[in-house]
N, C-alpha and C. Protein backbone atom coordinates (compact mmCIF):
# COMPACT_ATOMS: atom_id res chain seq x y z
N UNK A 1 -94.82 -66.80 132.20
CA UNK A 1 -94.98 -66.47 133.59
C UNK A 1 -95.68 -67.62 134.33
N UNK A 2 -96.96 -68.25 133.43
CA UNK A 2 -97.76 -69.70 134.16
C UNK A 2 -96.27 -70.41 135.10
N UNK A 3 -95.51 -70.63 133.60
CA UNK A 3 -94.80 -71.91 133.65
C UNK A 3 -93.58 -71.68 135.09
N UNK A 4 -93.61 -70.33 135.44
CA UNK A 4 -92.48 -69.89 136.28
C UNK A 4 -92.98 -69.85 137.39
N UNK A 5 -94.07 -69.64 137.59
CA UNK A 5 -95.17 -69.67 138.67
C UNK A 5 -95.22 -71.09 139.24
N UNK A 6 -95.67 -72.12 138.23
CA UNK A 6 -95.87 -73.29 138.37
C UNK A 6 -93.90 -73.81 139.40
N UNK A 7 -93.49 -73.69 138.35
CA UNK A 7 -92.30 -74.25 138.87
C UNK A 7 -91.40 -73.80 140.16
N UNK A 8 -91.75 -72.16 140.87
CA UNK A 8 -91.56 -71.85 141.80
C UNK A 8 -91.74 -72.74 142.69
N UNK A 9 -93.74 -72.95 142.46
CA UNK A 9 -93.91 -73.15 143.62
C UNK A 9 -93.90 -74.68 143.59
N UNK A 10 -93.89 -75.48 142.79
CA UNK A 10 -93.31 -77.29 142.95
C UNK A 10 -92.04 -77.14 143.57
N UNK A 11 -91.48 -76.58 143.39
CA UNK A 11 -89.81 -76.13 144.07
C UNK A 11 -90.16 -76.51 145.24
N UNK A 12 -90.75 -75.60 146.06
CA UNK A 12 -91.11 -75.15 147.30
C UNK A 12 -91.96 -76.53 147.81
N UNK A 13 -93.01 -76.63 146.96
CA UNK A 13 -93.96 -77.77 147.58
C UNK A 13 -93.08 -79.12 147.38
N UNK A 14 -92.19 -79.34 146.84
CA UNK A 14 -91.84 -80.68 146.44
C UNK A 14 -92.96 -81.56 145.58
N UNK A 15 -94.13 -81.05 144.93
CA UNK A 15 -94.31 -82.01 144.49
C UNK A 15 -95.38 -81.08 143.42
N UNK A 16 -96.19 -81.86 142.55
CA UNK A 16 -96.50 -81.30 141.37
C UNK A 16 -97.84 -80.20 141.65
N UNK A 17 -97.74 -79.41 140.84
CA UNK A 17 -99.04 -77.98 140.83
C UNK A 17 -99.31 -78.38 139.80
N UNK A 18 -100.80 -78.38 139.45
CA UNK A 18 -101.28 -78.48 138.10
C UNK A 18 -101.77 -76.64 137.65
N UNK A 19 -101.30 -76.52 136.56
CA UNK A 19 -101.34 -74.71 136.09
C UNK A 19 -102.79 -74.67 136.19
N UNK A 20 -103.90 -75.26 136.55
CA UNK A 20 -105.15 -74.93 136.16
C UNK A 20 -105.23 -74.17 138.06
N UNK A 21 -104.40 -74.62 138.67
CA UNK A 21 -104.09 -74.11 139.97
C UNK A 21 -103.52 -73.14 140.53
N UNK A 22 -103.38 -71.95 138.87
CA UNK A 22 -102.09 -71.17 139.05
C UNK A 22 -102.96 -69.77 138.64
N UNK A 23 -102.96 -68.83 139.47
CA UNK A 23 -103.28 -67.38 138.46
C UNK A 23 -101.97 -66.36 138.33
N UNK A 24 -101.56 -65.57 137.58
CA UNK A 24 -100.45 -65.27 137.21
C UNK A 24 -101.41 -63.91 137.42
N UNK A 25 -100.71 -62.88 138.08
CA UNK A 25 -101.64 -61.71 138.76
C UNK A 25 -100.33 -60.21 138.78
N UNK A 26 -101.17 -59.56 139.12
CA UNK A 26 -99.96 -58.15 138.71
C UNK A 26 -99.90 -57.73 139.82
N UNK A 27 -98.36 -58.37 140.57
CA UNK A 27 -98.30 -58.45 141.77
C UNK A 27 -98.96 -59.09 143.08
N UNK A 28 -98.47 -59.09 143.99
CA UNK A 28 -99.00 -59.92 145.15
C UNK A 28 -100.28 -59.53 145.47
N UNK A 29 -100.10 -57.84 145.59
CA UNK A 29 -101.50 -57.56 145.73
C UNK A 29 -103.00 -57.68 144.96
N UNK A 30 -102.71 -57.87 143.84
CA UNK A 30 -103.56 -58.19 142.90
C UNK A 30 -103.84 -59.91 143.45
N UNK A 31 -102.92 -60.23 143.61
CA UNK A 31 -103.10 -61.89 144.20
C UNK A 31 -104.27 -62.13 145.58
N UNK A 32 -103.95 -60.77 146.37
CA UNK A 32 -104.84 -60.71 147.61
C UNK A 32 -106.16 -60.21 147.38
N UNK A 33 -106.77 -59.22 146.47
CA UNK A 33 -107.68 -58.64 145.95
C UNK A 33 -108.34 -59.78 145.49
N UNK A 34 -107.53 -60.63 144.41
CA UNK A 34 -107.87 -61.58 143.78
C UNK A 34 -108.77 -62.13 144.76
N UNK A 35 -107.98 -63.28 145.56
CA UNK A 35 -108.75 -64.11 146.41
C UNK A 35 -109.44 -63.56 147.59
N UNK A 36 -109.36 -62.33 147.91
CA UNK A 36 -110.26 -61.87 148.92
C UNK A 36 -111.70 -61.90 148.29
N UNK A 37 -111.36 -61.22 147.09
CA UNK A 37 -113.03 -60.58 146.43
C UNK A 37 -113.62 -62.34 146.24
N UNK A 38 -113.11 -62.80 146.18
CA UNK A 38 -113.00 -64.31 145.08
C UNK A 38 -113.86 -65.43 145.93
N UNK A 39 -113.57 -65.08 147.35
CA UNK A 39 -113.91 -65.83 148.63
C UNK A 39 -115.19 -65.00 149.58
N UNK A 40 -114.83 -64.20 149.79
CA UNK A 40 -115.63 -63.10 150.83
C UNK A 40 -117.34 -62.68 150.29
N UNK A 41 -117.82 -63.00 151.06
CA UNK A 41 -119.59 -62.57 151.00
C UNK A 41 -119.63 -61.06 151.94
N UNK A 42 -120.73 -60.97 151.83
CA UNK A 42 -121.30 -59.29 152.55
C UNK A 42 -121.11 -60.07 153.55
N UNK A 43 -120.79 -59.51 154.95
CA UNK A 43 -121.36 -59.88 156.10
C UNK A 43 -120.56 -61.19 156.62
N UNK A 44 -119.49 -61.73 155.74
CA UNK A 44 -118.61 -62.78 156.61
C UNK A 44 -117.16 -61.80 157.18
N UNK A 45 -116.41 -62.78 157.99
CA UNK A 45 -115.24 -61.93 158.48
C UNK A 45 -114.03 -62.61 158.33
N UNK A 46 -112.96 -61.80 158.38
CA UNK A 46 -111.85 -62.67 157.79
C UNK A 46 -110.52 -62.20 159.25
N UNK A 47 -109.77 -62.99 159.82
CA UNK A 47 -109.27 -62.82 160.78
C UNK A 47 -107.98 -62.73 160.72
N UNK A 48 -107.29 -61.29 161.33
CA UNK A 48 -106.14 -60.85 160.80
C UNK A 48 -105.27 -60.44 162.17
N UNK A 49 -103.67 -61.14 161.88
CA UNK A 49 -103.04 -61.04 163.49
C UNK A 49 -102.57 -59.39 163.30
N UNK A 50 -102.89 -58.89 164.25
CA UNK A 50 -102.63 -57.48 164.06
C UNK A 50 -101.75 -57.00 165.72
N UNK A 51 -100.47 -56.51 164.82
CA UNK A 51 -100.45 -55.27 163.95
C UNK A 51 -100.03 -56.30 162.24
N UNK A 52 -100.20 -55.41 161.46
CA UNK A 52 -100.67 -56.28 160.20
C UNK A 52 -100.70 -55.16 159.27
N UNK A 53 -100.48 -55.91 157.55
CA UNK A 53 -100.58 -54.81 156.29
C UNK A 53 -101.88 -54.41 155.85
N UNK A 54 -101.58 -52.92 156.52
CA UNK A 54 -102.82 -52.44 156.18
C UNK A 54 -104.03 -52.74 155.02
N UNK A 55 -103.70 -53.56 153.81
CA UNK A 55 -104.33 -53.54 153.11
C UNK A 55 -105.73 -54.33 152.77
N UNK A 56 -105.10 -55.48 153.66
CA UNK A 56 -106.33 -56.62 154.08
C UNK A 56 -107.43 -56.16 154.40
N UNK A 57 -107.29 -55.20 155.55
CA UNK A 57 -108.50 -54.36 155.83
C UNK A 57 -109.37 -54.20 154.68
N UNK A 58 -108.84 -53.04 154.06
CA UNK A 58 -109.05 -52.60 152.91
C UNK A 58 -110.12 -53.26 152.03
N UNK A 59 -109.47 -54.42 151.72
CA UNK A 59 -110.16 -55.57 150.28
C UNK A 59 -111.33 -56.17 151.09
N UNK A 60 -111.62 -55.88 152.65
CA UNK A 60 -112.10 -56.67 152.97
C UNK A 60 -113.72 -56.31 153.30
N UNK A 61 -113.39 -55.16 153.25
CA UNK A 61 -114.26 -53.85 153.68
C UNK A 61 -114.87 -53.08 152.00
N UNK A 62 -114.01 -53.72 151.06
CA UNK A 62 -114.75 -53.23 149.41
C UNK A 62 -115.30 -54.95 148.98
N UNK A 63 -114.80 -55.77 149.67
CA UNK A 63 -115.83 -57.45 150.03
C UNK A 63 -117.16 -57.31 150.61
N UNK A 64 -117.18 -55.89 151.41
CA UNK A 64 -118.32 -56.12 152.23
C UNK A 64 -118.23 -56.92 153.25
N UNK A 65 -117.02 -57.44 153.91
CA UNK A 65 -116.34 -58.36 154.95
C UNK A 65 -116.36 -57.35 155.75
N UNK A 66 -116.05 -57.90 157.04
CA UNK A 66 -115.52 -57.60 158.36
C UNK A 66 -114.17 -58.15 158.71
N UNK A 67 -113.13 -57.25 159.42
CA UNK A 67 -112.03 -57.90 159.71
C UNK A 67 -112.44 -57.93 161.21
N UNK A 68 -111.59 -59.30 161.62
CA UNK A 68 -111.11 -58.76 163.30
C UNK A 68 -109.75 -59.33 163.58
N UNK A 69 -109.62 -58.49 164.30
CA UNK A 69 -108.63 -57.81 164.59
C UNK A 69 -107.87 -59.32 165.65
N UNK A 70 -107.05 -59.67 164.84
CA UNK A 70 -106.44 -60.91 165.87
C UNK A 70 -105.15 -60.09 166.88
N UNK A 71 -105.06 -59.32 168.06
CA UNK A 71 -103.99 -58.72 168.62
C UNK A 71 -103.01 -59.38 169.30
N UNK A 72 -101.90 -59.74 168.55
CA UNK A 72 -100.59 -60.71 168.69
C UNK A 72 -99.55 -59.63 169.54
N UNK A 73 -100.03 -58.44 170.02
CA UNK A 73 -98.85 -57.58 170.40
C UNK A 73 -98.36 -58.28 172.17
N UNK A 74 -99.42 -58.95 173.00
CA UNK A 74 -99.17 -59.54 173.97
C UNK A 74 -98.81 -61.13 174.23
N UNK A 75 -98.63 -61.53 172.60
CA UNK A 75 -98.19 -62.52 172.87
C UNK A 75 -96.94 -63.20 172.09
N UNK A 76 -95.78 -61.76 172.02
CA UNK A 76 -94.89 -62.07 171.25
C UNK A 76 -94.83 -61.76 169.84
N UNK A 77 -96.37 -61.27 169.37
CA UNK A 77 -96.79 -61.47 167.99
C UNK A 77 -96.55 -62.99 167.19
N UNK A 78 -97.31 -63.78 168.48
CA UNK A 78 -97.40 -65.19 167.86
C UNK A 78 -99.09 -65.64 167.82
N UNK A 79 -99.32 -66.22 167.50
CA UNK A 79 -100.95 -66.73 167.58
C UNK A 79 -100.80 -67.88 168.37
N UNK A 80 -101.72 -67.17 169.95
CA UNK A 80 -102.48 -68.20 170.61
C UNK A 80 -103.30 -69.00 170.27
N UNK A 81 -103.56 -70.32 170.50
CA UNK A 81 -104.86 -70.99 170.25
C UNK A 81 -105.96 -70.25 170.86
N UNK A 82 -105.72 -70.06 172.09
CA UNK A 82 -107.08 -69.67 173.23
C UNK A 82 -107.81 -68.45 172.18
N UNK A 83 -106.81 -67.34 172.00
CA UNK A 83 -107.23 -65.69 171.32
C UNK A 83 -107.70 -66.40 170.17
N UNK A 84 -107.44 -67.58 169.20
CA UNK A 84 -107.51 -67.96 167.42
C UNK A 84 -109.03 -68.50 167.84
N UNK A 85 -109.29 -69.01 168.44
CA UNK A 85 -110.19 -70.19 168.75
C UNK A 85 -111.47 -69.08 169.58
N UNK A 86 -111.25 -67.85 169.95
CA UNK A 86 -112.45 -66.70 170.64
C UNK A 86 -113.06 -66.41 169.58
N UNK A 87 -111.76 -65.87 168.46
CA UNK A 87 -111.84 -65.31 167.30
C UNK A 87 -112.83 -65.85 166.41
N UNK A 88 -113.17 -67.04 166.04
CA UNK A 88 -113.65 -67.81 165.03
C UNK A 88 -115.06 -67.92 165.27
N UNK A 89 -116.21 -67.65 164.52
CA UNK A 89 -117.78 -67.14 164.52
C UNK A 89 -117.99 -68.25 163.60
N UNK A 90 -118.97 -68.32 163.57
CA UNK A 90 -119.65 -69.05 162.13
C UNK A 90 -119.18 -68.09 160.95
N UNK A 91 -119.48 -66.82 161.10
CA UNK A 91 -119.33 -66.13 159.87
C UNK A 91 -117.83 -65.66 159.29
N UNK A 92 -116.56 -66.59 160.29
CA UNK A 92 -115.38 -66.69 159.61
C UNK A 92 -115.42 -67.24 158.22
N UNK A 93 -114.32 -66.65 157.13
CA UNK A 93 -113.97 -67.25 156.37
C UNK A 93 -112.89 -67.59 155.77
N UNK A 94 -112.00 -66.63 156.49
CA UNK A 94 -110.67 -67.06 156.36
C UNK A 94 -109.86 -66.23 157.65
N UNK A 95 -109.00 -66.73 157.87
CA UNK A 95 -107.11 -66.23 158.10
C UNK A 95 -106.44 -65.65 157.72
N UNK A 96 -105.72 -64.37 157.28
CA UNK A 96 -104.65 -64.27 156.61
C UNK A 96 -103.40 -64.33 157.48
N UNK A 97 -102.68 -64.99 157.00
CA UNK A 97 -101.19 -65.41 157.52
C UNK A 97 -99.94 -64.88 156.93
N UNK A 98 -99.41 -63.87 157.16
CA UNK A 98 -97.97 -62.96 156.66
C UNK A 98 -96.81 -62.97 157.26
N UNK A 99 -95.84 -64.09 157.10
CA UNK A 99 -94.76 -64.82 157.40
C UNK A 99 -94.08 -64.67 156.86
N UNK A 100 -92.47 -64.04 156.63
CA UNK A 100 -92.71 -62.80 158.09
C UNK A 100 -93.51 -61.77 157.63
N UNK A 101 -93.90 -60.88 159.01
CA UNK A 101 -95.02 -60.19 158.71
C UNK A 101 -94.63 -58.92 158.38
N UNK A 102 -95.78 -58.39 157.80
CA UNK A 102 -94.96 -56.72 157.61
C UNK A 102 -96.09 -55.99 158.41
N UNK A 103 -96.19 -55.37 159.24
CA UNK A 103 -94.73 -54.45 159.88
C UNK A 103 -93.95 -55.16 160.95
N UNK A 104 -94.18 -55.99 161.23
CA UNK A 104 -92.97 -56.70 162.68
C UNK A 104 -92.07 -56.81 162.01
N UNK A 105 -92.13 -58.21 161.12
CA UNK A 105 -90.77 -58.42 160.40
C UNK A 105 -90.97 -60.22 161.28
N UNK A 106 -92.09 -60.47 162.27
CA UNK A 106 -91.54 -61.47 163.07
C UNK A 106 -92.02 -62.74 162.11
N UNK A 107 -91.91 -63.72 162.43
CA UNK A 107 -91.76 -65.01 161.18
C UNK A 107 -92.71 -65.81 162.69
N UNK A 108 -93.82 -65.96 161.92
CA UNK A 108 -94.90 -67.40 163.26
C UNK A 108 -94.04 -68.62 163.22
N UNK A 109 -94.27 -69.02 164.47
CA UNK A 109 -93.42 -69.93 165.20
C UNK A 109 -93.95 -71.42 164.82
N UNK A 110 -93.66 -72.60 164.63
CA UNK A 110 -94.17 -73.84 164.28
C UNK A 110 -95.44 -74.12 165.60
N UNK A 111 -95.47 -73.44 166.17
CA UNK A 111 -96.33 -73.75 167.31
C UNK A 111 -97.84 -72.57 166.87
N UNK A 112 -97.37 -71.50 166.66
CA UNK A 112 -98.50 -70.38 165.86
C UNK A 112 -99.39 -71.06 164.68
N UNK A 113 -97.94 -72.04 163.74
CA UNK A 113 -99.18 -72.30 162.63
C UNK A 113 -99.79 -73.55 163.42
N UNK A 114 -99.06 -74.02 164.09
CA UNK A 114 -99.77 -75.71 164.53
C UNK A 114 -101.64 -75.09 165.20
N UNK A 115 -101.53 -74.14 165.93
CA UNK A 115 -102.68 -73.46 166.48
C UNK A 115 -103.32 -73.45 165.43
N UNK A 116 -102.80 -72.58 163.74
CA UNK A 116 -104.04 -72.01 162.97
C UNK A 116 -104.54 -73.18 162.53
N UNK A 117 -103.63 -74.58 162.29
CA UNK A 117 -103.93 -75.21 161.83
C UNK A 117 -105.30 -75.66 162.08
N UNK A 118 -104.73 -76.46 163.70
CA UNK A 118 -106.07 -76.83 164.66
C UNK A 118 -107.01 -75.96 164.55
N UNK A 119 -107.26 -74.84 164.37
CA UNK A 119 -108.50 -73.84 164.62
C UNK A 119 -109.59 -74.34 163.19
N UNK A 120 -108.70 -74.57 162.14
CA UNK A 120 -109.36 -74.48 160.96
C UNK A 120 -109.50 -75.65 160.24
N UNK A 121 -108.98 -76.48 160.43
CA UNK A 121 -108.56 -77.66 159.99
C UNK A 121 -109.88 -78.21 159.55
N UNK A 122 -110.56 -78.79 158.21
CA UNK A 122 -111.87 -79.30 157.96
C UNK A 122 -113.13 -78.93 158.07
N UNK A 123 -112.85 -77.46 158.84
CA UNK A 123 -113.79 -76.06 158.75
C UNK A 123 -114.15 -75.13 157.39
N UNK A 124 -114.98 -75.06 157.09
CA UNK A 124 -114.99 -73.82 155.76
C UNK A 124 -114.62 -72.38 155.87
N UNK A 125 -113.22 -72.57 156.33
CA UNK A 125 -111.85 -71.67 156.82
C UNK A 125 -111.18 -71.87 156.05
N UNK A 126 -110.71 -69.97 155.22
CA UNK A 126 -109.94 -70.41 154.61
C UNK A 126 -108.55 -69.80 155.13
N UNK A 127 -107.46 -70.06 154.75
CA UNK A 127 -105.98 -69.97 155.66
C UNK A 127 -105.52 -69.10 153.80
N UNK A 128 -105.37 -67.80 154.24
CA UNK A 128 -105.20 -66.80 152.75
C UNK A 128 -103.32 -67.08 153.52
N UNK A 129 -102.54 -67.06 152.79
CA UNK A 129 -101.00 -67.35 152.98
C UNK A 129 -100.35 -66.17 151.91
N UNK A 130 -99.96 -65.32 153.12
CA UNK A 130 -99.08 -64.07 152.44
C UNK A 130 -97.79 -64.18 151.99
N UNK A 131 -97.45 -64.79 151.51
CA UNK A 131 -95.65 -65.36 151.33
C UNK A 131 -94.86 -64.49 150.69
N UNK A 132 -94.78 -62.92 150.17
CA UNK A 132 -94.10 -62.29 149.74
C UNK A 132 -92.75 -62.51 150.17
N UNK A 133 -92.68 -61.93 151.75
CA UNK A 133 -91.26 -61.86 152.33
C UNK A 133 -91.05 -63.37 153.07
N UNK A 134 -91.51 -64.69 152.81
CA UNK A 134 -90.88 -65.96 153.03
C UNK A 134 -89.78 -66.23 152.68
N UNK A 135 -89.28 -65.81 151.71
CA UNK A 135 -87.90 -66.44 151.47
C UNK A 135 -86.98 -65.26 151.89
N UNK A 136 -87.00 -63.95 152.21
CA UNK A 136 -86.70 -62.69 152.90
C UNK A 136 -86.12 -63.07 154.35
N UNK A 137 -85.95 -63.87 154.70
CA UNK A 137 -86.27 -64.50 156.16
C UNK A 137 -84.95 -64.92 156.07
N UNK A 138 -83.53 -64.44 157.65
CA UNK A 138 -82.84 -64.61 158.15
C UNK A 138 -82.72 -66.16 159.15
N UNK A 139 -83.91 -66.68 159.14
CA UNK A 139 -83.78 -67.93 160.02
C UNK A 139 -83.57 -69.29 158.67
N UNK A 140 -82.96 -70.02 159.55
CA UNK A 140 -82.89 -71.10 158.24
C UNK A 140 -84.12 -71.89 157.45
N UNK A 141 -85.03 -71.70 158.10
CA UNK A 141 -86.27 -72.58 157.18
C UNK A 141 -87.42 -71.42 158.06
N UNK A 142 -87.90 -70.65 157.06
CA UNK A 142 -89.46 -70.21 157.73
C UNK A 142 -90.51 -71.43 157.48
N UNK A 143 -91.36 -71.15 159.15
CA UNK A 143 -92.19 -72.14 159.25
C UNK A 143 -93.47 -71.39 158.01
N UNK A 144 -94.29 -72.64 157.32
CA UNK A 144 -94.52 -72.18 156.28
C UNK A 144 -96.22 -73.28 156.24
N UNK A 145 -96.90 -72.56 156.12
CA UNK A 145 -98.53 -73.77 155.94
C UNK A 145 -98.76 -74.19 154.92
N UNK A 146 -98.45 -73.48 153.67
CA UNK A 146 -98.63 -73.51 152.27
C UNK A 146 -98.28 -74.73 151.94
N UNK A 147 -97.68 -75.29 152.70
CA UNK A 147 -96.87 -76.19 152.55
C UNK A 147 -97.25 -77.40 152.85
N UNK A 148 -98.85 -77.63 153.60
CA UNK A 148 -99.02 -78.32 154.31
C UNK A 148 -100.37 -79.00 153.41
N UNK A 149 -99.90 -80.62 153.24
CA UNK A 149 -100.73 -81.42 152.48
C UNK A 149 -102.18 -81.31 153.19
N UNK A 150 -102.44 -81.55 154.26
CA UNK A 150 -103.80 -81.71 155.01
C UNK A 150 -104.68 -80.26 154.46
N UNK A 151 -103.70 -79.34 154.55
CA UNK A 151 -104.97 -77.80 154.57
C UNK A 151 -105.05 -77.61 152.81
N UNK A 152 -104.60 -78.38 151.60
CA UNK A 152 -104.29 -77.97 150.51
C UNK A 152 -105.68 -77.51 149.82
N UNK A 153 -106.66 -77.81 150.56
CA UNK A 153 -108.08 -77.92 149.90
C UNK A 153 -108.77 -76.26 150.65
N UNK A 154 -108.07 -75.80 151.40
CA UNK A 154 -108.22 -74.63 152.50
C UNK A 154 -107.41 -73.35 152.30
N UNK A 155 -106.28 -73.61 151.14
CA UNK A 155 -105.44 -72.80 151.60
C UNK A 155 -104.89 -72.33 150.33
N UNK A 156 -104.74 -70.76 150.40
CA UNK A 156 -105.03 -70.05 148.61
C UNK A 156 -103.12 -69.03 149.41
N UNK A 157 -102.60 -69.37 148.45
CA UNK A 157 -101.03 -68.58 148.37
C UNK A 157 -101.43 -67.07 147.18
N UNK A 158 -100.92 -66.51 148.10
CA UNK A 158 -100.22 -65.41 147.10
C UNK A 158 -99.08 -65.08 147.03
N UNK A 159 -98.48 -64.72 146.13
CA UNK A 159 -96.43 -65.06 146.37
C UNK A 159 -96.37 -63.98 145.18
N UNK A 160 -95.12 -63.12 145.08
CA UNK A 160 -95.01 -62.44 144.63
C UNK A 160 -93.59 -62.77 143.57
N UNK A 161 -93.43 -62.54 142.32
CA UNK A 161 -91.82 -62.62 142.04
C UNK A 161 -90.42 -61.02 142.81
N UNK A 162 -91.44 -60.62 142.65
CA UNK A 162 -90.87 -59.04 142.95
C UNK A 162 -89.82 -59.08 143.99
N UNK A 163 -90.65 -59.05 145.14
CA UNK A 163 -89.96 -59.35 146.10
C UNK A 163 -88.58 -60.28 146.40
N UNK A 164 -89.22 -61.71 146.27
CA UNK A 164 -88.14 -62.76 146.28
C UNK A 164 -86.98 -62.99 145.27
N UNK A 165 -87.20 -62.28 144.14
CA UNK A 165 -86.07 -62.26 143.49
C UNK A 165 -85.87 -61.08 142.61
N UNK A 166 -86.03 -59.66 143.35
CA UNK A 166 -85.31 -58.50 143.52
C UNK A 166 -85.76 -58.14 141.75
N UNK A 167 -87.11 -58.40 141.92
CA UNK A 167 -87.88 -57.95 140.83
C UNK A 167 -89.22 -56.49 140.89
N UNK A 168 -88.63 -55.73 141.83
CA UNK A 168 -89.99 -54.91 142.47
C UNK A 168 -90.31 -54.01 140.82
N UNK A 169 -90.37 -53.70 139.98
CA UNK A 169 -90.87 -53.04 139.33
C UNK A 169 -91.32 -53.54 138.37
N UNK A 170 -91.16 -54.91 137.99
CA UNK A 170 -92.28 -55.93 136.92
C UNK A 170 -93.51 -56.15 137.34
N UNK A 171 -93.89 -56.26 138.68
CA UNK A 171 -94.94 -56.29 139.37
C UNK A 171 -95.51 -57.50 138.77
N UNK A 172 -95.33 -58.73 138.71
CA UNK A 172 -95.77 -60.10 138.78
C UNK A 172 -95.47 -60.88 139.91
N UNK A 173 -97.09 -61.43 139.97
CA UNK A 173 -97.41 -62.20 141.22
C UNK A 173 -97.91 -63.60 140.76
N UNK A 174 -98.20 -64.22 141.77
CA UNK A 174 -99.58 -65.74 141.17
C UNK A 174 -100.14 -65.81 142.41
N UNK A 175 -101.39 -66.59 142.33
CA UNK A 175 -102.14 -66.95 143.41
C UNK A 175 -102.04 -68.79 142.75
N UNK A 176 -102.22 -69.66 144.35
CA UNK A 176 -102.46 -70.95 144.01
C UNK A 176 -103.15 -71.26 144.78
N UNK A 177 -104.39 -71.85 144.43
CA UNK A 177 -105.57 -72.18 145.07
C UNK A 177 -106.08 -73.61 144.32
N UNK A 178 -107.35 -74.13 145.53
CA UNK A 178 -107.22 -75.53 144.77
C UNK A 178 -108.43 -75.17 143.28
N UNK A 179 -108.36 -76.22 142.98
CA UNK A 179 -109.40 -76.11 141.31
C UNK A 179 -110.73 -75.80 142.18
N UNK A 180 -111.18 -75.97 142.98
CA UNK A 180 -112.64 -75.40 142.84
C UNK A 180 -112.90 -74.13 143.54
N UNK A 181 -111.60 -73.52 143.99
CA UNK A 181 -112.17 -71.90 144.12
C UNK A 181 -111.44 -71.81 142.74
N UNK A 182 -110.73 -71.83 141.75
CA UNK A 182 -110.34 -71.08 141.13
C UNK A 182 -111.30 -70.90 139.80
């Protein structure tokens, strides 16, 4: 499973994952639990475009986190800079980003991540990347951060096999994060 994990996601990244970068997890959600609990202190907050999967809440609130509530319903369900940039406290610690999202279904626009980027970019922000339904996606290339060399030190994937290749009842996931959260 490492080795399938690993090679997914070099696929995707074009270029090499080292497995010490890889957790092989029982399912996606175990991937999000994973790095929520993994990251999150009492009393920090983690910023979520909502409407959004309920579950984030959830992990974030047995973290002892705070969510807030990022509300994308007036703006297309895209992320403003102005609303990303209100949002962000000292006691942020991450993003979660669900492309496409569940429940919209809508896929963030190259201009949404260019915002999260800027918001977080060299900040001790972390950008949590929901990628279950990424390759689920009717447009020809979903815009995608995971992807993005600058945030690689910022930015923890959870990806599911289930989903993307019509595996829902094995329930294997991975998380990829850099070597020093993992």
């Amino acid at each position: 499973a490492l080795r399938s994990a690993v090679a997914d996601y070099e696929i995707r990244r074009g270029n090499a994952t080292k497995p010490e970068q890889v957790l092989i997890t029982i399912g996606a959600c175990h991937a999000l639990f994973t790095a929520l609990l993994g990251i999150l202190n009492p009393g920090e907050e983690i910023i979520v475009p909502t409407p959004g999967f309920g579950l984030y809440e959830t992990i974030a609130t047995i973290a002892g986190a705070k969510t807030i509530h990022l509300d994308v319903t007036k703006t297309g369900f895209q992320i403003g800079a102005g609303t990303l940039n209100a949002a962000i406290t000292p006691k942020t610690k991450a993003i979660i980003l669900n492309s496409p999202c569940n429940p919209t279904g809508v896929v963030f626009s190259e201009e949404s991540l260019a915002n999260v980027k800027a918001a977080v970019l060299g900040k001790p922000i972390f950008i949590i990347s929901d990628n279950v339904y990424n390759r689920l996606s009717y447009i020809e290339k979903c815009p995608d951060l995971s992807l993005d060399e600058e945030l690689k030190d910022q930015l923890i994937l959870c990806q599911s096999f289930s989903k993307p290749y019509a595996m829902t009842g094995w329930r294997v996931g991975y998380l990829v994060c850099p070597e020093y959260v993992m």
